[in-house]
C-alpha atoms as a PDB file:
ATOM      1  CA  UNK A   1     -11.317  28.246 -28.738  1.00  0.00           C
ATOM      2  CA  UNK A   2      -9.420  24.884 -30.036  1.00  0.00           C
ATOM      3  CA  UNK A   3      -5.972  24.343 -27.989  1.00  0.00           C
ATOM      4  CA  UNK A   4      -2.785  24.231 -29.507  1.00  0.00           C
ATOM      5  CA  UNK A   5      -1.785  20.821 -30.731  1.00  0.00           C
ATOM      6  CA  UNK A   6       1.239  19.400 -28.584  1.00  0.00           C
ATOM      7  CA  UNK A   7       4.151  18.067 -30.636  1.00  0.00           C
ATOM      8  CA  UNK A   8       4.525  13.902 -30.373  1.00  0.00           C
ATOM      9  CA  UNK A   9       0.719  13.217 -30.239  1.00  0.00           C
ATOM     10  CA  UNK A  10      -1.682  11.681 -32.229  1.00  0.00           C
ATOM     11  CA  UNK A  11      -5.176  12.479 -32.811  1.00  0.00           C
ATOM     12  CA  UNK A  12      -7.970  10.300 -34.533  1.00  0.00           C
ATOM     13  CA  UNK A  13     -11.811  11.160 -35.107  1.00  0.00           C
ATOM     14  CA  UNK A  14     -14.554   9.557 -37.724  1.00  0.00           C
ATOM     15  CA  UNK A  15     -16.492   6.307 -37.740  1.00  0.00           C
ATOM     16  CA  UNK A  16     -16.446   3.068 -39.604  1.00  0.00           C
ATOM     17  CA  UNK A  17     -20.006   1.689 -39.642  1.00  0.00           C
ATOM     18  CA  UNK A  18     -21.423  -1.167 -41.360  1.00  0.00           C
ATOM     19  CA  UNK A  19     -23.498  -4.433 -40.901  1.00  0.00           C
ATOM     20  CA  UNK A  20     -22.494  -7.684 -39.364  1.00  0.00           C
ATOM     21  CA  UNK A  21     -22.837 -10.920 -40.632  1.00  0.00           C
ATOM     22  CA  UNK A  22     -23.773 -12.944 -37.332  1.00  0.00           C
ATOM     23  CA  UNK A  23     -22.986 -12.881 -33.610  1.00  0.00           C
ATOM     24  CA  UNK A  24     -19.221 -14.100 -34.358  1.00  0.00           C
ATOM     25  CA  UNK A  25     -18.223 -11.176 -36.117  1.00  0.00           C
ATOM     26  CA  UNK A  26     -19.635  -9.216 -33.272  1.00  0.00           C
ATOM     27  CA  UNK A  27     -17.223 -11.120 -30.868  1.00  0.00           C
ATOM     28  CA  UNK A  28     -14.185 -10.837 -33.176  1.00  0.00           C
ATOM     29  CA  UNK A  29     -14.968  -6.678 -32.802  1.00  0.00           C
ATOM     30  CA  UNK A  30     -14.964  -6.794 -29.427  1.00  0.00           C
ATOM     31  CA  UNK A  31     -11.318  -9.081 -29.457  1.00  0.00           C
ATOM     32  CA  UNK A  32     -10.273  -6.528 -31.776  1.00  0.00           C
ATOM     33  CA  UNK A  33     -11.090  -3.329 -29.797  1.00  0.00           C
ATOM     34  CA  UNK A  34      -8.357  -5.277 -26.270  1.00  0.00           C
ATOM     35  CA  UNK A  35      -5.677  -6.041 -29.722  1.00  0.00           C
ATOM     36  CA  UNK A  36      -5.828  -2.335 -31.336  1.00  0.00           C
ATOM     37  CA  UNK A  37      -5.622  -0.823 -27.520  1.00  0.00           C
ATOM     38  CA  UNK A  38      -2.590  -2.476 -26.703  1.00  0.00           C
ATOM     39  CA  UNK A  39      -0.785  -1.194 -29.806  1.00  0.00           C
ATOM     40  CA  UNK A  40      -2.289   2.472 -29.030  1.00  0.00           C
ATOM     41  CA  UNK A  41      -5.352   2.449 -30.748  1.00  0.00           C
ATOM     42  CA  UNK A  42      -8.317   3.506 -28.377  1.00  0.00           C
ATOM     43  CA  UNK A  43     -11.927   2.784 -30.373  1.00  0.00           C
ATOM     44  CA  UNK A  44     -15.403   2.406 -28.980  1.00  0.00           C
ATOM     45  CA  UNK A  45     -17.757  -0.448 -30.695  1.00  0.00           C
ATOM     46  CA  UNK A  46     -21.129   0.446 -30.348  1.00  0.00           C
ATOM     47  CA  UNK A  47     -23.658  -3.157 -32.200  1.00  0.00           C
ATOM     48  CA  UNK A  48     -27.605  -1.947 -32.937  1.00  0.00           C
ATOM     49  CA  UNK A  49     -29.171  -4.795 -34.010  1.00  0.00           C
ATOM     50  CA  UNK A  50     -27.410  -6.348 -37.567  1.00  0.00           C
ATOM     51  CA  UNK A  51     -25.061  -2.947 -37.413  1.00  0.00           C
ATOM     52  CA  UNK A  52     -22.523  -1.811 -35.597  1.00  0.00           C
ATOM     53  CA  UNK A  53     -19.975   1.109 -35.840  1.00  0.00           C
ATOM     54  CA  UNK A  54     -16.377   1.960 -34.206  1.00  0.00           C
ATOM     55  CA  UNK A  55     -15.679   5.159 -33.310  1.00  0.00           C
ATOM     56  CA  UNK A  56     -12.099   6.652 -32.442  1.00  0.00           C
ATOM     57  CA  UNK A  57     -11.343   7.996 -28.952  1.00  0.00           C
ATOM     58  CA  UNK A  58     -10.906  11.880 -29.754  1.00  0.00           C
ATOM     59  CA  UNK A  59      -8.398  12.035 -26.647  1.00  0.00           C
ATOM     60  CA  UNK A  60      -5.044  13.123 -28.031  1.00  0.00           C
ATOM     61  CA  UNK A  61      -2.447   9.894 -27.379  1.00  0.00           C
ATOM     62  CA  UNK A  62       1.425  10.317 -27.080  1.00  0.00           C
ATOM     63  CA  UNK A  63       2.977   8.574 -30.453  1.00  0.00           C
ATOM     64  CA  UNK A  64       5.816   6.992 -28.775  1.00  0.00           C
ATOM     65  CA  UNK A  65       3.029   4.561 -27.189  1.00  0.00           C
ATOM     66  CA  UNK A  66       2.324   3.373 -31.031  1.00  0.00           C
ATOM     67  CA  UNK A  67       3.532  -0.318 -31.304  1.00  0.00           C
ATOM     68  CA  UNK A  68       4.798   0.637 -34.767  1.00  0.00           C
ATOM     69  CA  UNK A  69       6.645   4.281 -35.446  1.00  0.00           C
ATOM     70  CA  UNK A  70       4.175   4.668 -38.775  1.00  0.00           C
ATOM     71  CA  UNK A  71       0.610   5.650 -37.390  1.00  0.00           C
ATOM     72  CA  UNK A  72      -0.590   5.290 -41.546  1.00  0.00           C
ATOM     73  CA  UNK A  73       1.082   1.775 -41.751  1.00  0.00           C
ATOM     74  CA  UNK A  74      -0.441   0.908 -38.042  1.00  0.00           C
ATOM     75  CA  UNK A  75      -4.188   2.369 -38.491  1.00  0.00           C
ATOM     76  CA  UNK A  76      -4.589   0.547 -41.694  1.00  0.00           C
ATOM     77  CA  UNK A  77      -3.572  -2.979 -41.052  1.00  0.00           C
ATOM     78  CA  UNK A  78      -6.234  -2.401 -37.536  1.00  0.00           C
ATOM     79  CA  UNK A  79      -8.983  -1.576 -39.950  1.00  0.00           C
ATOM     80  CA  UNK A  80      -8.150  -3.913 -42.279  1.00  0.00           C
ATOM     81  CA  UNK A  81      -8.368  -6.848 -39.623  1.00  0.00           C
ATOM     82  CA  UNK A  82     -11.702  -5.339 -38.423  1.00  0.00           C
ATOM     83  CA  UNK A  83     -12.951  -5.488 -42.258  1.00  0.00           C
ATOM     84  CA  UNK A  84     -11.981  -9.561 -42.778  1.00  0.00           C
ATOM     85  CA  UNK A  85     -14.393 -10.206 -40.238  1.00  0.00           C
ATOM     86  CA  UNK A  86     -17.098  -9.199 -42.788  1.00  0.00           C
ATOM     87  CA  UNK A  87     -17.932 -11.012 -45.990  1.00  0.00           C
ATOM     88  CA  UNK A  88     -17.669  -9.625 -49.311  1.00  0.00           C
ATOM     89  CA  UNK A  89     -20.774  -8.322 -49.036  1.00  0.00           C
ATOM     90  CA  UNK A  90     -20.818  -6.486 -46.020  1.00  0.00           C
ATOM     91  CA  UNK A  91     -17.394  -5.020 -46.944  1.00  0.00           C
ATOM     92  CA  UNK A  92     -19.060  -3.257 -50.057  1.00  0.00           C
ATOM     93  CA  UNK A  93     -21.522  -1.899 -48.035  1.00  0.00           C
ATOM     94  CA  UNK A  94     -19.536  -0.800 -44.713  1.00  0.00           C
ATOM     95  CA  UNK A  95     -18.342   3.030 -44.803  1.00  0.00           C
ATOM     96  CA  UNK A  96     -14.923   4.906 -43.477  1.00  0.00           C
ATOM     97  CA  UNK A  97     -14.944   8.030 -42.481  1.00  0.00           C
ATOM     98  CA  UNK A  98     -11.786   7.533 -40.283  1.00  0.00           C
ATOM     99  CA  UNK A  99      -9.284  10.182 -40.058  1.00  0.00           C
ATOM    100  CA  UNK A 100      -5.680  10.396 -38.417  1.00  0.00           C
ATOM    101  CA  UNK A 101      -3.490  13.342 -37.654  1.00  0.00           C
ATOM    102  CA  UNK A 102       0.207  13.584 -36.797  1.00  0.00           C
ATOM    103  CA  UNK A 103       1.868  16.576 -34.819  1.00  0.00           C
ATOM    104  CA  UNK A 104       5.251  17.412 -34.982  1.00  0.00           C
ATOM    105  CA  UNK A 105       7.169  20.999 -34.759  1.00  0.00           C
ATOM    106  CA  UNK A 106       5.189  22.801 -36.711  1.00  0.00           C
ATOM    107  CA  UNK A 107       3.301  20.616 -39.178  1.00  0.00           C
ATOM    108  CA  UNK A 108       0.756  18.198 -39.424  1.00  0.00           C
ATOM    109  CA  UNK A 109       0.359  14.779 -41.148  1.00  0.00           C
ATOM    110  CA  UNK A 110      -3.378  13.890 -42.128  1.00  0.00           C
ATOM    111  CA  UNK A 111      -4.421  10.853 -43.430  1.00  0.00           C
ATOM    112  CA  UNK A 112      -7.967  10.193 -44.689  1.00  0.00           C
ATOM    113  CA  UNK A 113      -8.574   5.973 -44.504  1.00  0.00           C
ATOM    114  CA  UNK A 114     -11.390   5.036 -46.921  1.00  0.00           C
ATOM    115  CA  UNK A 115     -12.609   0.909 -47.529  1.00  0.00           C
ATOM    116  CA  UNK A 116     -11.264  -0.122 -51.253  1.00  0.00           C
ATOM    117  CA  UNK A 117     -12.311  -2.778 -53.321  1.00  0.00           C
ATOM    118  CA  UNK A 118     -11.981  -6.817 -51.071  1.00  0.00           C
ATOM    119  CA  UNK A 119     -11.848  -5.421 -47.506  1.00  0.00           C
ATOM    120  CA  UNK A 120      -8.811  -2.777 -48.161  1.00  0.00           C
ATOM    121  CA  UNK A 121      -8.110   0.099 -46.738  1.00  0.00           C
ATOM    122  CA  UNK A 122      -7.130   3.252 -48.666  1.00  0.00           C
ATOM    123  CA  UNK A 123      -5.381   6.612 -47.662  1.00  0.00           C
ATOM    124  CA  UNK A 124      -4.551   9.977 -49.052  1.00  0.00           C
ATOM    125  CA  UNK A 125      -2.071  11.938 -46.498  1.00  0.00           C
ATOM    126  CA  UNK A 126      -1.188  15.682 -47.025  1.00  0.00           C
ATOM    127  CA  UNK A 127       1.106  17.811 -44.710  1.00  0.00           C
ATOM    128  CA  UNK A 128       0.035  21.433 -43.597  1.00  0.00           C
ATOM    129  CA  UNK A 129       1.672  23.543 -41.341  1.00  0.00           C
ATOM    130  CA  UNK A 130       0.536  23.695 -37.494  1.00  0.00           C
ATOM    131  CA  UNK A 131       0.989  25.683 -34.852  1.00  0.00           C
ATOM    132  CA  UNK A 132       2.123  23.476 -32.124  1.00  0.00           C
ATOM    133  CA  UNK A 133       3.241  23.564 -28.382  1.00  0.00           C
ATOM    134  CA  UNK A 134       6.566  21.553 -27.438  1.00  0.00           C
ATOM    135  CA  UNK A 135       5.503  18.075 -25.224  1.00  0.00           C
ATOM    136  CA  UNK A 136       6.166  17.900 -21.346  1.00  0.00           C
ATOM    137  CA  UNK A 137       8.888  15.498 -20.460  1.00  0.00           C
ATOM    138  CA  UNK A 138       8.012  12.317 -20.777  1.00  0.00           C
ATOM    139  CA  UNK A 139       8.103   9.608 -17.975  1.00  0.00           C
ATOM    140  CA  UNK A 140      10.204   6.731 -19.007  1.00  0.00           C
ATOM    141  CA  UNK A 141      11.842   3.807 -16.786  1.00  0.00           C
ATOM    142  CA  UNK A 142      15.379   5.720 -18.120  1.00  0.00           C
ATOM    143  CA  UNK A 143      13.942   8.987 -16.684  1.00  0.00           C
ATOM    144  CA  UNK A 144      12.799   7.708 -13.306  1.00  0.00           C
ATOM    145  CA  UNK A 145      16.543   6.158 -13.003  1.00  0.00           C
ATOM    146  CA  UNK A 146      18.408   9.484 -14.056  1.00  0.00           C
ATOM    147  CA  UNK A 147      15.726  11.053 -11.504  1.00  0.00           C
ATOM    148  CA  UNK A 148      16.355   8.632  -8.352  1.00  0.00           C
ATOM    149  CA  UNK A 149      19.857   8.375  -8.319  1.00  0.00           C
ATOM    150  CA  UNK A 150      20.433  12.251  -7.790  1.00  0.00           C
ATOM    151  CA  UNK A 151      17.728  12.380  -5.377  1.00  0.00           C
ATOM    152  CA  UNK A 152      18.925   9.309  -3.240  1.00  0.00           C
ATOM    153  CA  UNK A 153      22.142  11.098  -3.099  1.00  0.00           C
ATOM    154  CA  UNK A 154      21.123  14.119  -1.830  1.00  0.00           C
ATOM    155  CA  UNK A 155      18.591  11.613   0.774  1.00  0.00           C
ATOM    156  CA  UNK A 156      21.637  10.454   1.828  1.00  0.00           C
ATOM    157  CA  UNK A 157      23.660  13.477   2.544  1.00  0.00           C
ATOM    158  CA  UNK A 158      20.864  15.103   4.256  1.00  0.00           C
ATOM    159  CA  UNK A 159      20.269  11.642   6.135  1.00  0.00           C
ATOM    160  CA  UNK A 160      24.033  11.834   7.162  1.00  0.00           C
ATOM    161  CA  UNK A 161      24.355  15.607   8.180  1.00  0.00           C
ATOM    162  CA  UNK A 162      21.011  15.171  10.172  1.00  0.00           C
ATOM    163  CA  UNK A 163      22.345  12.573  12.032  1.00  0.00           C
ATOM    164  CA  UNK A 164      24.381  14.329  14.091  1.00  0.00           C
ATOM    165  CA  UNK A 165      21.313  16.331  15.375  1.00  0.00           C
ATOM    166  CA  UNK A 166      18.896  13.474  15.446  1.00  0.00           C
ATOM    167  CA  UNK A 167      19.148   9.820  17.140  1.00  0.00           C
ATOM    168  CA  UNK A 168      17.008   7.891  13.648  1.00  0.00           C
ATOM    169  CA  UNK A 169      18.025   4.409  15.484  1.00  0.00           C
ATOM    170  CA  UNK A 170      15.942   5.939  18.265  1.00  0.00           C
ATOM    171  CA  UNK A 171      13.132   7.582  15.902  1.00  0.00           C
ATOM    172  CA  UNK A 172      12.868   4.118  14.446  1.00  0.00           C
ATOM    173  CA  UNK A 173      13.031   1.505  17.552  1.00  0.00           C
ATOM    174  CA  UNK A 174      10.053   4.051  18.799  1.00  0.00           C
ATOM    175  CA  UNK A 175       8.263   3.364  15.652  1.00  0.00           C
ATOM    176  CA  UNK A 176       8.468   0.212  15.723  1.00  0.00           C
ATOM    177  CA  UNK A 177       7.693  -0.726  19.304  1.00  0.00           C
ATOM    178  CA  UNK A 178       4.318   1.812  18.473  1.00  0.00           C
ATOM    179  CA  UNK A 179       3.454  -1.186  15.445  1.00  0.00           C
ATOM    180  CA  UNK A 180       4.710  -4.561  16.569  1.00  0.00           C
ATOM    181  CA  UNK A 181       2.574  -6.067  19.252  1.00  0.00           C
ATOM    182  CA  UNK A 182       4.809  -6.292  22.830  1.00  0.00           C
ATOM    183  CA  UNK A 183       5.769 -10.085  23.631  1.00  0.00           C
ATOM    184  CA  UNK A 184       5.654 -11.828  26.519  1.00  0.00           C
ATOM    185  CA  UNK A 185       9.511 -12.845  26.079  1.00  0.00           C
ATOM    186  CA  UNK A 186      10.625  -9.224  26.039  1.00  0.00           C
ATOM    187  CA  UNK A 187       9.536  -8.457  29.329  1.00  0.00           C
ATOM    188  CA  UNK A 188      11.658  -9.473  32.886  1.00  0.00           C
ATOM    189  CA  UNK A 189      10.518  -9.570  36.252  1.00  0.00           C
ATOM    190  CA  UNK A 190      12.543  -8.757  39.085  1.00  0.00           C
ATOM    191  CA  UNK A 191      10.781 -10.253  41.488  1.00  0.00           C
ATOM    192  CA  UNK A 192      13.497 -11.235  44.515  1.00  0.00           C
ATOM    193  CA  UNK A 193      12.558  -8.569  47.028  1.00  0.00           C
ATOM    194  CA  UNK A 194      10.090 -11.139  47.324  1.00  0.00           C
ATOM    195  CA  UNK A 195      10.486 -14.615  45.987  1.00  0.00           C
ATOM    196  CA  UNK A 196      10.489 -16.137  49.163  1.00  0.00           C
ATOM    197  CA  UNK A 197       6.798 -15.054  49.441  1.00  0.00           C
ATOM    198  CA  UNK A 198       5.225 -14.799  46.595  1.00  0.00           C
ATOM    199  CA  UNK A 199       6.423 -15.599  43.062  1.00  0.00           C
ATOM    200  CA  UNK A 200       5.210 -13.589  39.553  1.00  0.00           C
ATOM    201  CA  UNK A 201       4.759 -15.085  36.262  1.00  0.00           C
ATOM    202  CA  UNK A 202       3.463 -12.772  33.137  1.00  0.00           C
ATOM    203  CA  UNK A 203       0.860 -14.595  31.251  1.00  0.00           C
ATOM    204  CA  UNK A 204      -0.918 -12.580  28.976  1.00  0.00           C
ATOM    205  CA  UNK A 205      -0.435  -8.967  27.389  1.00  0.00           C
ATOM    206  CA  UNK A 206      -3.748  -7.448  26.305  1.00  0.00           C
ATOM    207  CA  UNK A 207      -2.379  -4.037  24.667  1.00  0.00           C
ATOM    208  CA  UNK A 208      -6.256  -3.179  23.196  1.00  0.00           C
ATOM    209  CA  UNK A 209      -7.217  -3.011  26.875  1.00  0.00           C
ATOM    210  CA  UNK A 210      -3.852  -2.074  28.507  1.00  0.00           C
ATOM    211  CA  UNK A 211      -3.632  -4.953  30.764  1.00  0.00           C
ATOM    212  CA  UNK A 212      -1.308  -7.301  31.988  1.00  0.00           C
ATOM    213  CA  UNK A 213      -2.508 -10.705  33.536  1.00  0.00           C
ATOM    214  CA  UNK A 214      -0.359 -11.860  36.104  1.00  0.00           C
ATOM    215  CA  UNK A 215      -0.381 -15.851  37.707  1.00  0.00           C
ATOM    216  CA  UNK A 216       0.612 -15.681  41.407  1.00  0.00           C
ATOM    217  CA  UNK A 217       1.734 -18.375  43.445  1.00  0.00           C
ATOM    218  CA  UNK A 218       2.425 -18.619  46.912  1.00  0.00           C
ATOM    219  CA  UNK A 219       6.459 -18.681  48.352  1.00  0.00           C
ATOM    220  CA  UNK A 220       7.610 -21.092  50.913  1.00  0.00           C
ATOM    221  CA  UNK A 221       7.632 -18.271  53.598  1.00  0.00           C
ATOM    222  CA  UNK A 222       4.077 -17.390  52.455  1.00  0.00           C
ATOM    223  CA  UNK A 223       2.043 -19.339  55.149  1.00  0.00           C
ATOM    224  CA  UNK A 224       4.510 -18.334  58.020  1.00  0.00           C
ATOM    225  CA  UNK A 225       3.985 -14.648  57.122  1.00  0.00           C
ATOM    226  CA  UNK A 226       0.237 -14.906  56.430  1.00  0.00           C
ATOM    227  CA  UNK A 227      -0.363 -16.353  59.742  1.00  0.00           C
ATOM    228  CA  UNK A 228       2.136 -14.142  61.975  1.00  0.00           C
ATOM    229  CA  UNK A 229       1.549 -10.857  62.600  1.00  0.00           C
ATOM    230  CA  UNK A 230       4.887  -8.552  61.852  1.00  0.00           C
ATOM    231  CA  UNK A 231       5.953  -7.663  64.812  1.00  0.00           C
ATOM    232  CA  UNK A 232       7.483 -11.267  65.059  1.00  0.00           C
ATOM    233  CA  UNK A 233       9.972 -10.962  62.126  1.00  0.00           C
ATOM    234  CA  UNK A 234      13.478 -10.719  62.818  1.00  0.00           C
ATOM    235  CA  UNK A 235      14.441  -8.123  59.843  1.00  0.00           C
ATOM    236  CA  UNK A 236      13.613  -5.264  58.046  1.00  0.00           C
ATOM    237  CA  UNK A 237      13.121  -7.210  54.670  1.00  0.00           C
ATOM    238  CA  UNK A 238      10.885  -9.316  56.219  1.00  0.00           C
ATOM    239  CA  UNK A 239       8.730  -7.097  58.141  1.00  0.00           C
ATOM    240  CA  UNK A 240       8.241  -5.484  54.580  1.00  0.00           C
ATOM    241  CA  UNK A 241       7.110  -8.466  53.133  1.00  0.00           C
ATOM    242  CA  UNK A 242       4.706  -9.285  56.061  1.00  0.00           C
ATOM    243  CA  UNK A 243       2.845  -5.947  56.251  1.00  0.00           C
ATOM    244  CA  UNK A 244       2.534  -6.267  52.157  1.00  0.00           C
ATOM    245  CA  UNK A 245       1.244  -9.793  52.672  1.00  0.00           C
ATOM    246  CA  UNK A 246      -1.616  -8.624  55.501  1.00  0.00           C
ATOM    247  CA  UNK A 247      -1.994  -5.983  53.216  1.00  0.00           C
ATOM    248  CA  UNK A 248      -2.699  -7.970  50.350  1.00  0.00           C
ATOM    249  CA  UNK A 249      -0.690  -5.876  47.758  1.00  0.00           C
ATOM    250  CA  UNK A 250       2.809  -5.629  46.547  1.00  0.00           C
ATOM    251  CA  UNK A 251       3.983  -2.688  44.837  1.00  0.00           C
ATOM    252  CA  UNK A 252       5.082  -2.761  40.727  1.00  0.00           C
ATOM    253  CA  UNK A 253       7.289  -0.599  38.636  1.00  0.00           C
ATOM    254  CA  UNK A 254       7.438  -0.548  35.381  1.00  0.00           C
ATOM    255  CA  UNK A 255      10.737   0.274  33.246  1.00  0.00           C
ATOM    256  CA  UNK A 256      11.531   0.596  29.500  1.00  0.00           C
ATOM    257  CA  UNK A 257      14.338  -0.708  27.409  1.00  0.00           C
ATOM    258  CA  UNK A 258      16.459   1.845  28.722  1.00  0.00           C
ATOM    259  CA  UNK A 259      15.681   0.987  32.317  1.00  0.00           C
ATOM    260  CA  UNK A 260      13.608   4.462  33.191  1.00  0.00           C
ATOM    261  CA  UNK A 261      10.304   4.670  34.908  1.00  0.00           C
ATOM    262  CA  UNK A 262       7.114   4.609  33.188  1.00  0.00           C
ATOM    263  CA  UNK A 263       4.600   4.087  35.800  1.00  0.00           C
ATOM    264  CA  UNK A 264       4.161   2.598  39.281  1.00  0.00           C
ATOM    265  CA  UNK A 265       1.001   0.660  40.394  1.00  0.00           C
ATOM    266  CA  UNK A 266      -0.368  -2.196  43.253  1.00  0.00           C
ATOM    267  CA  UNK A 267      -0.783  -5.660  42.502  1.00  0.00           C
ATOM    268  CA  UNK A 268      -3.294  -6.850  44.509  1.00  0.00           C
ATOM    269  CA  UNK A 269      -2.940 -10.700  46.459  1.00  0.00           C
ATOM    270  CA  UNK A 270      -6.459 -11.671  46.858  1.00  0.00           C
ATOM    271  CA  UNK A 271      -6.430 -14.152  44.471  1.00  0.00           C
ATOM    272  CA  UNK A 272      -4.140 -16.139  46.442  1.00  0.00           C
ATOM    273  CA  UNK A 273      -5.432 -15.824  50.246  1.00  0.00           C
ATOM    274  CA  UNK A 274      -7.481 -19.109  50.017  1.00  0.00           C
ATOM    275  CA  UNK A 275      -5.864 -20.637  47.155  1.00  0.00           C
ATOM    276  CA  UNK A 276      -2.049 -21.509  46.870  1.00  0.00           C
ATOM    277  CA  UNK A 277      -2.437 -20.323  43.247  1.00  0.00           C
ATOM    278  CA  UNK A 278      -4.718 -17.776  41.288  1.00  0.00           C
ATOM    279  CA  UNK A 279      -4.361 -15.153  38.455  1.00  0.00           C
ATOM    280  CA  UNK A 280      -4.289 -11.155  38.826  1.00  0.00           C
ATOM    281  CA  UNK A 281      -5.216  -8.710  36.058  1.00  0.00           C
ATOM    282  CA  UNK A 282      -3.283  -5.098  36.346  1.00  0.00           C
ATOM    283  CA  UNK A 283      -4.739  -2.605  34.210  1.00  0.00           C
ATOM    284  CA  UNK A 284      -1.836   0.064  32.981  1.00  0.00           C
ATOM    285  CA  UNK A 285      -1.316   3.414  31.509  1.00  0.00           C
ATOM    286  CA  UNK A 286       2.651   3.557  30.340  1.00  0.00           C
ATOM    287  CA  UNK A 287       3.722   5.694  27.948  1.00  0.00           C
ATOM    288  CA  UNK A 288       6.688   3.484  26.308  1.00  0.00           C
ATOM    289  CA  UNK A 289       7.208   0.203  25.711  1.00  0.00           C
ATOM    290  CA  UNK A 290       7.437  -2.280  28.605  1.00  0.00           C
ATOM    291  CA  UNK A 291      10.753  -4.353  28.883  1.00  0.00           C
ATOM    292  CA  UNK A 292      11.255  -4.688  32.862  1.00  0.00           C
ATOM    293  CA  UNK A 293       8.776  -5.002  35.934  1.00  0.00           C
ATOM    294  CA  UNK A 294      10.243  -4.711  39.122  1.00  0.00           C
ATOM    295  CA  UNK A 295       8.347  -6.138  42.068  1.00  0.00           C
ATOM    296  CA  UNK A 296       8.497  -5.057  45.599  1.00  0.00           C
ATOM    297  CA  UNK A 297       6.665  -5.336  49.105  1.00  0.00           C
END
């Protein structure tokens, strides 16, 4: 059972077949099949030897893609172009079998193209009625504009109205933090519970592995606390700092850009019992973004 024709679309079928005069003719056809295709002509070239043959593609094409409103006018000055890459000779010889049709409300336009005398083409067109279906809507730059701006309003009002039920400046700092690698430079240490012992520096974010890498050097009270035992300190702050040093930990919490909790851990001070310097890797398990580390004994 055939389909109904659509209104607005074109439909060729039939062959033009002949023999070619030598290999540049051959690569004229091909040049011509990319030129007809961008006008809205779709042909197939098929070469056997010293012959060759176009054929129409029987898909049904919209006729507002036509480079030129008159598909008759169009088709013939394609084939005709085809033909002058023949001689005389081959012209005579070369056969059209080519046919076009037209839809539009009910009625068709046929036209039969046949090869006339010096490379021309021929055509006989008749009209007949046709039952046809009306086209979808077309896509067109115009459309997609009348079609955006009503949408982005209504984007817009729902964006507004929303936003008194959901933080997006939120929604979005949270996806973006979740995509753009963490810094070094966004990250603070408070570190002066302990300065005088021990001083921080962040080196090195490794967010694959979930590690921080730490340099540690020793404070000027470091020495005096290493080699005292606590119950010689004179203050509470002190004695803190003494038991973490024999220890050989300090304790690290982690904050986010809003300055709440995301996870607690030990960094560990063996690296710098024998030397006054050495580095300290801290693997972590936070569940936002890092922006403050506070460090205490």
């Amino acid at each position: 059972m055939n389909e109904k024709p659509t209104t607005g679309t074109i439909c060729l079928d039939g062959m033009l077949q002949g023999r070619l005069p030598d290999s540049t003719a051959a690569d004229n056809m091909r040049s011509w099949i990319t030129s007809v295709k961008k006008s809205g002509l779709v042909f197939h070239l098929s070469i056997d030897g010293p012959n060759f043959s176009i054929v129409p593609d029987p898909t049904p094409q919209r006729s507002s893609r036509l480079s030129k409103p008159d598909l008759e006018e169009l088709l013939s000055e394609a084939l005709e172009a085809l033909l002058s890459f023949l001689s005389p000779e081959e012209q005579a010889t070369a056969i059209s079998t080519i046919r076009s049709e037209e839809f539009r409300p009910g009625e068709a336009t046929q036209v039969v193209y046949a090869i006339g005398p010096g490379g021309t083409i021929n055509t006989q067109q008749r009209t007949v009625d046709a039952d046809t279906l009306d086209p979808p809507p077309e896509i067109t730059p115009a459309s997609i504009k009348r079609a955006i701006l009503p949408a982005l309003f209504f984007l817009v009002v729902a964006l507004f109205v929303s936003s008194f039920f959901i933080d997006y400046r939120k929604l979005w700092s949270e996806a973006k933090d979740k995509v753009v690698p963490l810094k070094l430079e966004e990250v603070t240490i408070d570190q002066k519970a302990v300065a005088d012992y021990v001083t921080i520096e962040l080196i090195e974010v490794d967010e694959k592995r979930r590690t921080l890498h730490f340099e540690l050097t020793r404070g000027p009270k470091w020495d005096t606390a290493f080699s005292s035992t606590p119950a010689t300190t004179e203050s509470w702050p002190d004695l803190r700092n003494r038991l973490a040093i024999h220890q050989g930990r300090l304790l690290i919490e982690f904050r986010n850009k809003e300055d709440n909790i995301i996870g607690k851990s030990e960094l560990k001070l063996e690296s710098i019992t024998k030397e006054s310097t050495g580095k300290q890797a801290l693997v972590t398990n936070l569940n936002d973004r890092l922006a403050r580390i506070i460090v205490s004994p």
